[in-house]
Protein backbone atom coordinates (compact mmCIF):
# COMPACT_ATOMS: atom_id res chain seq x y z
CA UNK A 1 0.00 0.00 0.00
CA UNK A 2 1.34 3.55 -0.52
CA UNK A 3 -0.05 6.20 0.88
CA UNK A 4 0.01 10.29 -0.98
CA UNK A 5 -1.14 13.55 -0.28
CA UNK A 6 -3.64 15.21 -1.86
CA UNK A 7 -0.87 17.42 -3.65
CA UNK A 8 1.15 14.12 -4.74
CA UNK A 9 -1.90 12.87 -6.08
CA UNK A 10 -3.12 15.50 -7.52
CA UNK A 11 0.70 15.94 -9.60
CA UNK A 12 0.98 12.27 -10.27
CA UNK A 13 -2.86 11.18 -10.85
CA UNK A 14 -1.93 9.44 -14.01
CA UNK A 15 0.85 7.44 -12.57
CA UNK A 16 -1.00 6.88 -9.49
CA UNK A 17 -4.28 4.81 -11.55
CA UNK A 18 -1.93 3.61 -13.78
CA UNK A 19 -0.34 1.94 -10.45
CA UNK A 20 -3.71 0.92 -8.98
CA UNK A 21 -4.96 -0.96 -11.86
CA UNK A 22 -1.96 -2.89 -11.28
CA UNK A 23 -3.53 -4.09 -8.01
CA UNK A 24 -1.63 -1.86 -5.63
CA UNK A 25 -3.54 -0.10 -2.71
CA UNK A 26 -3.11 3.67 -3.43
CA UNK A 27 -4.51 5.84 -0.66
CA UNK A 28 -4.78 9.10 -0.54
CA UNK A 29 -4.16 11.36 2.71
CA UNK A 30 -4.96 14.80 3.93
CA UNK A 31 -2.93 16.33 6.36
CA UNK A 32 -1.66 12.41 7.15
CA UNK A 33 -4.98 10.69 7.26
CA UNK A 34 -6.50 9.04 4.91
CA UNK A 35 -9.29 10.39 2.81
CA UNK A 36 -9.33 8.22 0.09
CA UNK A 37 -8.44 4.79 -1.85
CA UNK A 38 -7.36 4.48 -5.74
CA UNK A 39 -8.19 0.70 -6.80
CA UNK A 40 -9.37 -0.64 -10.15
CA UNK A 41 -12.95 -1.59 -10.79
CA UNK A 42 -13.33 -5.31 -11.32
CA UNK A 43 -14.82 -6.67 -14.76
CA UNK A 44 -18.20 -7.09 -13.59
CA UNK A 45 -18.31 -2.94 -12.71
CA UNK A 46 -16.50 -2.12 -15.93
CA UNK A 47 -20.11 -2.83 -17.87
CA UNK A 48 -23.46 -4.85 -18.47
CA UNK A 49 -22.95 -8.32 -18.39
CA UNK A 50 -24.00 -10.67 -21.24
CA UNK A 51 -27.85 -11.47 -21.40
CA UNK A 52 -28.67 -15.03 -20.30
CA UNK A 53 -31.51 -17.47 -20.93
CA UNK A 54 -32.51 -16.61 -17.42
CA UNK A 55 -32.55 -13.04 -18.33
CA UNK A 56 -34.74 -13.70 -21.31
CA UNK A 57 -37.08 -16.20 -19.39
CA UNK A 58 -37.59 -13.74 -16.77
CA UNK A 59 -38.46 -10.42 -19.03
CA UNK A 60 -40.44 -12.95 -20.84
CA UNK A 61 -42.92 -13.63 -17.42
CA UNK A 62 -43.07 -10.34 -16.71
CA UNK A 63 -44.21 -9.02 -19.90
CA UNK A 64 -47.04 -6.58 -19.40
CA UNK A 65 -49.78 -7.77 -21.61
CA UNK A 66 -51.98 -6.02 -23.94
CA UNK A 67 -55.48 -6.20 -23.83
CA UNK A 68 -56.75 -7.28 -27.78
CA UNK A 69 -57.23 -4.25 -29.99
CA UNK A 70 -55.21 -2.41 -27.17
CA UNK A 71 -52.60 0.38 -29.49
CA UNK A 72 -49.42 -0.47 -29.50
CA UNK A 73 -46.71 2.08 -27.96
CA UNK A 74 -45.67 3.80 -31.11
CA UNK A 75 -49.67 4.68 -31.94
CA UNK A 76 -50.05 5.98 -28.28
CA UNK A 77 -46.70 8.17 -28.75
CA UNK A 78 -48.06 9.71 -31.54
CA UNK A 79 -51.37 10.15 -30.52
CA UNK A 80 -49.41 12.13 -26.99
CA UNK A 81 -47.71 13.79 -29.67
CA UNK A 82 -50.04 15.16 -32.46
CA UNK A 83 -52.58 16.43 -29.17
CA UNK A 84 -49.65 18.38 -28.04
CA UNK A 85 -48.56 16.72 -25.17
């Protein structure tokens, strides 16, 4: 772990993430205590994960259902739109 001030950090930001994605605890310190921590974000935080069966079943079951003759969304949008809404 190495620990900076908010100066040192502030001058050597770049070296400092590039040194955190590495894996190494940066922390950063005002007036010698700490403040805050540098660390790289793990995979699953860097995005969306993939879309699984599951994910499919499940938006599949919870489908909100239209009534038959019900208007779809895109004649309701332009309905909203063409009254002015």
């Amino acid at each position: 772990m190495s620990r900076h001030s908010v100066v040192e950090a502030k001058n050597n930001l770049s070296d400092l993430i590039a040194r955190a994605e590495g894996g190494e605890e940066v922390v950063i310190t005002r007036h010698g205590v700490p403040v805050a921590e540098l660390k790289a974000l793990t995979a699953a935080r860097q995005g969306p994960r993939p879309m699984t069966r599951a994910d499919l079943d499940w938006l599949d079951a919870n489908r909100i259902k239209l009534k038959p003759g019900a208007p779809d969304s895109a004649t309701l949008i332009r309905k909203m739109r063409d009254a002015g809404y």
